[in-house]
N, C-alpha and C. Protein backbone atom coordinates (compact mmCIF):
# COMPACT_ATOMS: atom_id res chain seq x y z
N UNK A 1 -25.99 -28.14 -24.88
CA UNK A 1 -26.14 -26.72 -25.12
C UNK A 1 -25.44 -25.96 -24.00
N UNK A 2 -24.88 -24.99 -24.51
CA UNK A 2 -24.04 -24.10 -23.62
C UNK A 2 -24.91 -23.14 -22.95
N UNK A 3 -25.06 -23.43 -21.48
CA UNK A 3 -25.75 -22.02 -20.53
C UNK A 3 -25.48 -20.44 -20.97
N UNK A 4 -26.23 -19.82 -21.00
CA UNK A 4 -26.08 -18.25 -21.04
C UNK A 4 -26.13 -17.74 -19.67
N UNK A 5 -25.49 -16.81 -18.71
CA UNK A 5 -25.92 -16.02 -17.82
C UNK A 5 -26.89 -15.76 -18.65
N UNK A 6 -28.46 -15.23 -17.37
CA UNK A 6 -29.58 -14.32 -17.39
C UNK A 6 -29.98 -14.03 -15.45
N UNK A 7 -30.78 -13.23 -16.54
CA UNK A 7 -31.48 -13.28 -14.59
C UNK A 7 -33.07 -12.93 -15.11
N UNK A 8 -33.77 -13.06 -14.18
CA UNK A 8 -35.48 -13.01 -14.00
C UNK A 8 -35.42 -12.35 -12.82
N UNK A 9 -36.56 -11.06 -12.80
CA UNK A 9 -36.55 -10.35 -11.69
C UNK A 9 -38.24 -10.19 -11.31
N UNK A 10 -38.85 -10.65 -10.75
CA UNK A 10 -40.09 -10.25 -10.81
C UNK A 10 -41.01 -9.75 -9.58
N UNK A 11 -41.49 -8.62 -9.52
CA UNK A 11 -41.59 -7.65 -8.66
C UNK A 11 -42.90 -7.90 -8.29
N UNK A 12 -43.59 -8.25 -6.95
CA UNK A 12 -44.40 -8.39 -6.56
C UNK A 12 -45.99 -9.10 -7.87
N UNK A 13 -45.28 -9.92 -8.70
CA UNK A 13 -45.97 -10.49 -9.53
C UNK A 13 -46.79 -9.60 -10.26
N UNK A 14 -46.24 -8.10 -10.61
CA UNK A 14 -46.84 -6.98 -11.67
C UNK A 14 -45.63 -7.08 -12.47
N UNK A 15 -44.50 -6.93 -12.52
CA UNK A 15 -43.51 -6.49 -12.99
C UNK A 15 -42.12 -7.83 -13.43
N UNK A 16 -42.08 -7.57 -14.57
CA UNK A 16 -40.99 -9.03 -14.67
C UNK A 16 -39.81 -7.77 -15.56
N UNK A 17 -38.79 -8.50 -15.07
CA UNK A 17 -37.25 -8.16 -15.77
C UNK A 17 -36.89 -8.74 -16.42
N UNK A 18 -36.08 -9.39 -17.50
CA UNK A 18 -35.31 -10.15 -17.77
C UNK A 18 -33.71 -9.73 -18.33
N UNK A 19 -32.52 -10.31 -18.09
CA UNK A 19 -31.84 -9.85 -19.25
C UNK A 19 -31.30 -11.15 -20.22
N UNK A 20 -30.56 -10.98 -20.80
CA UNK A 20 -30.40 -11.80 -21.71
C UNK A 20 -31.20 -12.35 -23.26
N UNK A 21 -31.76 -11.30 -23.18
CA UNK A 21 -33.11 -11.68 -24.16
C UNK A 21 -31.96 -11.07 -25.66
N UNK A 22 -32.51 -12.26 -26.33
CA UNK A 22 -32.01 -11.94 -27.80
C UNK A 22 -33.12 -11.40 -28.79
N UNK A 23 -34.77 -12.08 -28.60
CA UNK A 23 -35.44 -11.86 -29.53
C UNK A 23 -37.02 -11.82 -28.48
N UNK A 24 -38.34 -11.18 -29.16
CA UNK A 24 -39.63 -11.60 -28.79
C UNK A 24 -40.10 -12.21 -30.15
N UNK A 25 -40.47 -13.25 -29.28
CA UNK A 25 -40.86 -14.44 -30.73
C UNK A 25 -42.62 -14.25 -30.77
N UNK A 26 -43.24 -13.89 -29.72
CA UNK A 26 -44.78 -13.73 -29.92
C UNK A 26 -44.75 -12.91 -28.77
N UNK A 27 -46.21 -12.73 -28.59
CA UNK A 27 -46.82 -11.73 -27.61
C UNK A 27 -48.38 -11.40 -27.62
N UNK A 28 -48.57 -11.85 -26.65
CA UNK A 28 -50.68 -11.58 -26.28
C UNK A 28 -50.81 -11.19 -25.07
N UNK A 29 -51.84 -10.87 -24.29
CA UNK A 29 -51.92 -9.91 -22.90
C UNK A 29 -52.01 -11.70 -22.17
N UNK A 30 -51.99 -12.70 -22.53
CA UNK A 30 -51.83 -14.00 -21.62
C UNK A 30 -50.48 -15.08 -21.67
N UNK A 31 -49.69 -14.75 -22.79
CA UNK A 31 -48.21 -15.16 -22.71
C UNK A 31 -47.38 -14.03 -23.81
N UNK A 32 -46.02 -14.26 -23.41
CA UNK A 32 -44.92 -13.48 -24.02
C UNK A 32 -44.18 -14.54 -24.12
N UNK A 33 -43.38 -15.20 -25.41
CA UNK A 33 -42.91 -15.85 -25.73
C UNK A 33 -41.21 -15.47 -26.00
N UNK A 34 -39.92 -15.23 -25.23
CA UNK A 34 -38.66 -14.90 -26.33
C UNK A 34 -38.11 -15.75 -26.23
N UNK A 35 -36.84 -15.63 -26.68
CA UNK A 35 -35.84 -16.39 -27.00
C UNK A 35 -34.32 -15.69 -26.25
N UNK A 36 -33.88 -16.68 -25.83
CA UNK A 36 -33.06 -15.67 -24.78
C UNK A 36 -31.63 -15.63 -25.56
N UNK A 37 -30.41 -15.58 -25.52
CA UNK A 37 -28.96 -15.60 -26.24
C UNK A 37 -28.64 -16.53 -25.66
N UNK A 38 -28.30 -17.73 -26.89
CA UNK A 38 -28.31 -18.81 -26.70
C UNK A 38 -29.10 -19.79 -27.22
N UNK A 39 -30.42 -19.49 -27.77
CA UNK A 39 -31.64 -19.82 -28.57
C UNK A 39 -32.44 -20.55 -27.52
N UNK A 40 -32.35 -20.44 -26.38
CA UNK A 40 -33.07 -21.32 -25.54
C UNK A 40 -34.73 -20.50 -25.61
N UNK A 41 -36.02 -20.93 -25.65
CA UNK A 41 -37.18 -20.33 -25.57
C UNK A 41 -37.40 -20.32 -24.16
N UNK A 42 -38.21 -19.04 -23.88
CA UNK A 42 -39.11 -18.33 -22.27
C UNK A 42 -40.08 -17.84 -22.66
N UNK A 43 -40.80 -18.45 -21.69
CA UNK A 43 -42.49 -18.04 -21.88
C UNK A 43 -42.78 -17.55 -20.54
N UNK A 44 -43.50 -16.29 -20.73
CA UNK A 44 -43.73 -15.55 -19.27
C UNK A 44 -45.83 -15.73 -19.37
N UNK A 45 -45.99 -16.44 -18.71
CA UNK A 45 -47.90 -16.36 -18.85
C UNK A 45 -48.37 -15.26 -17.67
N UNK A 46 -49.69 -15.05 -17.99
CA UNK A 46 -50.30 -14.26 -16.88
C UNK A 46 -51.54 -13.66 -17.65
N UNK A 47 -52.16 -12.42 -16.89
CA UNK A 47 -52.92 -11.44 -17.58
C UNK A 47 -52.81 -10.29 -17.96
N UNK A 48 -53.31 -9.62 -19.07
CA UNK A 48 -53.30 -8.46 -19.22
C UNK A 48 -51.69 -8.03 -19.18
N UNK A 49 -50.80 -9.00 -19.71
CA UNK A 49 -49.15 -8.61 -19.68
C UNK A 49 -49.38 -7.60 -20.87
N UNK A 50 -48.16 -6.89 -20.97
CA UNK A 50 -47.88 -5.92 -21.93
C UNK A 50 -46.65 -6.08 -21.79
N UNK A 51 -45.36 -5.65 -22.79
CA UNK A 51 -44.38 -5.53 -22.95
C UNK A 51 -44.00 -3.44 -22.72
N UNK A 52 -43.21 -3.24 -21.93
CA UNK A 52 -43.15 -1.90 -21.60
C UNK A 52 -41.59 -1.70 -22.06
N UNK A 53 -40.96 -2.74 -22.28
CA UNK A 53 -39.31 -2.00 -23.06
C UNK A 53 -38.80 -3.55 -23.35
N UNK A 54 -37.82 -3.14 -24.61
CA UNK A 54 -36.86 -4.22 -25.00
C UNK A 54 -35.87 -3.63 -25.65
N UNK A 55 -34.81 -3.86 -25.32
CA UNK A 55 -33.68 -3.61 -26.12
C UNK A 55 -32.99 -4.73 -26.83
N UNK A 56 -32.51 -4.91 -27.85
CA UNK A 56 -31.88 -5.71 -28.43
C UNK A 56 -30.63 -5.96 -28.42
N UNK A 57 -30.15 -4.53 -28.54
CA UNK A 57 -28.78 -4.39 -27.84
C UNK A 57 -28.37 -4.46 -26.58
N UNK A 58 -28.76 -4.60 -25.77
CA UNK A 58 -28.53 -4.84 -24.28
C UNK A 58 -29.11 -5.79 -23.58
N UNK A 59 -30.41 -6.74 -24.54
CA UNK A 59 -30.88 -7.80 -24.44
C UNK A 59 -32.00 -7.65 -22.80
N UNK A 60 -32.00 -6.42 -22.59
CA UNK A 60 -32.69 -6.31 -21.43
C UNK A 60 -34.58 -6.09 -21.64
N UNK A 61 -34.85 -6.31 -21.18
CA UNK A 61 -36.44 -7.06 -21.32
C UNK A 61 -37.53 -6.82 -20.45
N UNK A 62 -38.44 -5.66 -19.96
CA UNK A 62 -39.50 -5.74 -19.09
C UNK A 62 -41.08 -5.85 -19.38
N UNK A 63 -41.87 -6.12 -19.16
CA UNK A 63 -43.53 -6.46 -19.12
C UNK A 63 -44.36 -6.03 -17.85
N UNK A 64 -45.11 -5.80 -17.99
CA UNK A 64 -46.03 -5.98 -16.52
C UNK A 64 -47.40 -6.55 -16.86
N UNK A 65 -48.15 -6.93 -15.96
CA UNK A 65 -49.47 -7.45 -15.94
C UNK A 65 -49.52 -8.44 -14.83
N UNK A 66 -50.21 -9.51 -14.96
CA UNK A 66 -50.14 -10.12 -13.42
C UNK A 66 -49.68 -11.61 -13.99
N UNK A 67 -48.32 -11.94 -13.39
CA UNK A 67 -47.48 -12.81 -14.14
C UNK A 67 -47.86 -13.87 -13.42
N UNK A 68 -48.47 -14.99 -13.70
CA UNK A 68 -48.42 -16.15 -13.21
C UNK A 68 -47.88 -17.68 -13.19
N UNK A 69 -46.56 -17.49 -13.94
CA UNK A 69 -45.34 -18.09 -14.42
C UNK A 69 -44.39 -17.95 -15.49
N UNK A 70 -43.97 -18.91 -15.35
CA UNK A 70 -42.51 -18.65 -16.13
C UNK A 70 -41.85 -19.84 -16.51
N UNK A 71 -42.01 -20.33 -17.98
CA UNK A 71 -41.41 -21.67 -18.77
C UNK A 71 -39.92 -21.52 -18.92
N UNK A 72 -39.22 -22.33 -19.19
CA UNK A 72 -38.07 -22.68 -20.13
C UNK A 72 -38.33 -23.74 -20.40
N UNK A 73 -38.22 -23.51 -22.43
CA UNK A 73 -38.64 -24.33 -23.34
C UNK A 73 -39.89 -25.33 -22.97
N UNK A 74 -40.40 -26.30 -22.42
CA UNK A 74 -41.50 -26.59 -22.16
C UNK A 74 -41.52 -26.89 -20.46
N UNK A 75 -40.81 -26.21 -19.98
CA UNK A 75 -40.66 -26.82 -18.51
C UNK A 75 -40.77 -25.75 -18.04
N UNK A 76 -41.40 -25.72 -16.28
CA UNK A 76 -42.10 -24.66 -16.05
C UNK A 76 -40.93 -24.49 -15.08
N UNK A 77 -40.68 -23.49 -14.13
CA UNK A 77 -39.60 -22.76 -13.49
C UNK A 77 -39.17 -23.48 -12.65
N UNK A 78 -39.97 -24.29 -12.06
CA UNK A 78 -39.83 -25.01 -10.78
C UNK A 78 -39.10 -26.35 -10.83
N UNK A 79 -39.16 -26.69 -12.39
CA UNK A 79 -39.08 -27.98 -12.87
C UNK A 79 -37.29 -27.89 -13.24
N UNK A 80 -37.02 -26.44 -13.73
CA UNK A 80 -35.99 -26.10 -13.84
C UNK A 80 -35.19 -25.80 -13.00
N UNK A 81 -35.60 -24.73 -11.77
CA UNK A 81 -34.33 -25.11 -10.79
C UNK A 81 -34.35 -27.04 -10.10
N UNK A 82 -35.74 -27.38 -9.64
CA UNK A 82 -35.11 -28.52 -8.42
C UNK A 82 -34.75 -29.55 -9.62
N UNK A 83 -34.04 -29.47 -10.70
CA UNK A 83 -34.05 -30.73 -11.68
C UNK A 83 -32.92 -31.56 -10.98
């Protein structure tokens, strides 16, 4: 599978960024599920998240609540950078 640029920005663990987002595939105040360009799946967990903007066209993506990680496809962030 071919990499997409994105980036993840997350601001004192209230506030997450993303860009690259193609789609939101689910959403509850304890995970946000999308799909980024490229079809790869991201799961953002935490509490009380909310989704506060998405664009489709610009693929840009924010939430807040108190984020307490961050998947790609079933692997958790950490697993993904030191692979």
């Amino acid at each position: 599978m071919q990499e997409t640029k994105h980036s993840v920005i997350i601001e004192q663990r209230k506030l997450i960024s993303v860009s690259g987002v193609e789609s939101v595939n689910s959403f509850s105040e304890v995970r946000i599920v999308l799909t980024r360009v490229g079809g790869e799946k991201m799961s953002v967990v935490g509490t009380d998240l909310k989704i506060t903007s998405f664009s489709k066209a610009s693929g840009a993506f924010t939430a807040e609540g108190l984020i307490t990680g961050v998947q790609y496809g079933g692997k958790g962030l950490a697993a993904r950078i030191f692979k």
